[in-house]
Protein backbone atom coordinates (compact mmCIF):
# COMPACT_ATOMS: atom_id res chain seq x y z
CA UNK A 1 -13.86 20.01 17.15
CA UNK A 2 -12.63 16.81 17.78
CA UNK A 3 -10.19 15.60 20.37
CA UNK A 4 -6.35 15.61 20.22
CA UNK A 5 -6.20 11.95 20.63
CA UNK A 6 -9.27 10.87 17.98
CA UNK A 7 -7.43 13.04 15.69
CA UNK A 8 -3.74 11.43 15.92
CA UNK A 9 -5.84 8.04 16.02
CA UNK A 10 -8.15 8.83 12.66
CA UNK A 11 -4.62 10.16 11.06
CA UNK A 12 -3.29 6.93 11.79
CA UNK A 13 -5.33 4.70 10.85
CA UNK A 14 -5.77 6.70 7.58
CA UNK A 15 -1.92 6.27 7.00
CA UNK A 16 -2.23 2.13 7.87
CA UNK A 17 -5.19 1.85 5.56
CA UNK A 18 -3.21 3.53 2.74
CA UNK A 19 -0.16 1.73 3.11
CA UNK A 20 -2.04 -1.62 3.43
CA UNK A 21 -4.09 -0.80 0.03
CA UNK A 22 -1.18 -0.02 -1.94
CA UNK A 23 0.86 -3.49 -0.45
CA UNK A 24 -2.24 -5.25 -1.30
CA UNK A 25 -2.83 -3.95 -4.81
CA UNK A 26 1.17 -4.60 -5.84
CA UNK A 27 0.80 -8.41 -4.56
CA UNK A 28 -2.56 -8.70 -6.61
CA UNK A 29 -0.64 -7.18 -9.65
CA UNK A 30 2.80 -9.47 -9.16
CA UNK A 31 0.77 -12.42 -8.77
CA UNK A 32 -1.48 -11.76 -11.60
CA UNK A 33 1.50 -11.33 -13.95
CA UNK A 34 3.27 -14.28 -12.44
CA UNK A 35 -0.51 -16.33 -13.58
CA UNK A 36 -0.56 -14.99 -17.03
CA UNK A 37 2.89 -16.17 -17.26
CA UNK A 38 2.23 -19.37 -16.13
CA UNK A 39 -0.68 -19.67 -18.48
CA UNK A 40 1.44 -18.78 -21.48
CA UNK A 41 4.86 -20.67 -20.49
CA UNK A 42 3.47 -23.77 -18.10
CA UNK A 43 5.97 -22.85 -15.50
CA UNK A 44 4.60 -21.30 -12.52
CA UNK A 45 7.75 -19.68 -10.60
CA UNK A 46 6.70 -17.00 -7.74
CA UNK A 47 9.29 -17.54 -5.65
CA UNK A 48 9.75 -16.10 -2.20
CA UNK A 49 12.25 -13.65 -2.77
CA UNK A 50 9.93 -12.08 -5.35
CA UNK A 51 7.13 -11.70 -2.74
CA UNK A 52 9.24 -9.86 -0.10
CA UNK A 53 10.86 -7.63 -2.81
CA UNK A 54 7.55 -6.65 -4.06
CA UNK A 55 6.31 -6.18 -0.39
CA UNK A 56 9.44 -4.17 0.43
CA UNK A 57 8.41 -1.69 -2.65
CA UNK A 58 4.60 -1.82 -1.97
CA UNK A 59 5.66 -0.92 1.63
CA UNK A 60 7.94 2.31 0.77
CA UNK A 61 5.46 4.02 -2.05
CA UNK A 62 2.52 3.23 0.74
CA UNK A 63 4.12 5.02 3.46
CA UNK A 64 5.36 7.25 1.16
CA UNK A 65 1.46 7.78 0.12
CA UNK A 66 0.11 7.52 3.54
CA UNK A 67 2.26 10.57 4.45
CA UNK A 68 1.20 12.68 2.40
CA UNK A 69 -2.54 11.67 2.55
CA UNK A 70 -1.60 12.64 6.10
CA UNK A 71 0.06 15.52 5.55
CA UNK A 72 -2.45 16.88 3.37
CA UNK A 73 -5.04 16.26 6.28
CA UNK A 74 -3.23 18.18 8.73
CA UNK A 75 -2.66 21.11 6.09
CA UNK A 76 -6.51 20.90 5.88
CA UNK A 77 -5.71 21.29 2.00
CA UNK A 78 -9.49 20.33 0.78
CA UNK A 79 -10.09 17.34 -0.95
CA UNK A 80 -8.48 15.17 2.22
């Protein structure tokens, strides 16, 4: 069995990493759409507002996700 501490730390990290992933993956998609736009119209326009909206969503459905990934660990529900 492992210790209190490794456990808290491994549940925390697993909540970072899933909350990273899903920022990550909504920047890759906004700036993807923002290229193919650019490749149909000629006007590249990611502005800086856009970013920190889409980070601000990325960062509530990943914590969102992390908790329940975390959740689901401490339930010991299998699968997790």
């Amino acid at each position: 069995m492992k210790p209190f501490n490794e456990k808290i730390l491994s549940l925390i990290i697993l909540f970072i990493v899933c909350m990273l992933g899903v920022i990550i993956s909504f920047l890759c998609i906004a700036f993807s759409l923002d290229v193919l736009v650019w490749i149909l119209t000629g006007s590249f326009d990611l502005k800086k507002a856009d970013i920190l909206k889409t980070l601000n969503i990325g960062c509530v459905i990943g914590a969102f996700t992390g908790a329940v990934f975390v959740i689901a660990r401490l339930l010991k529900l299998k699968g997790f």
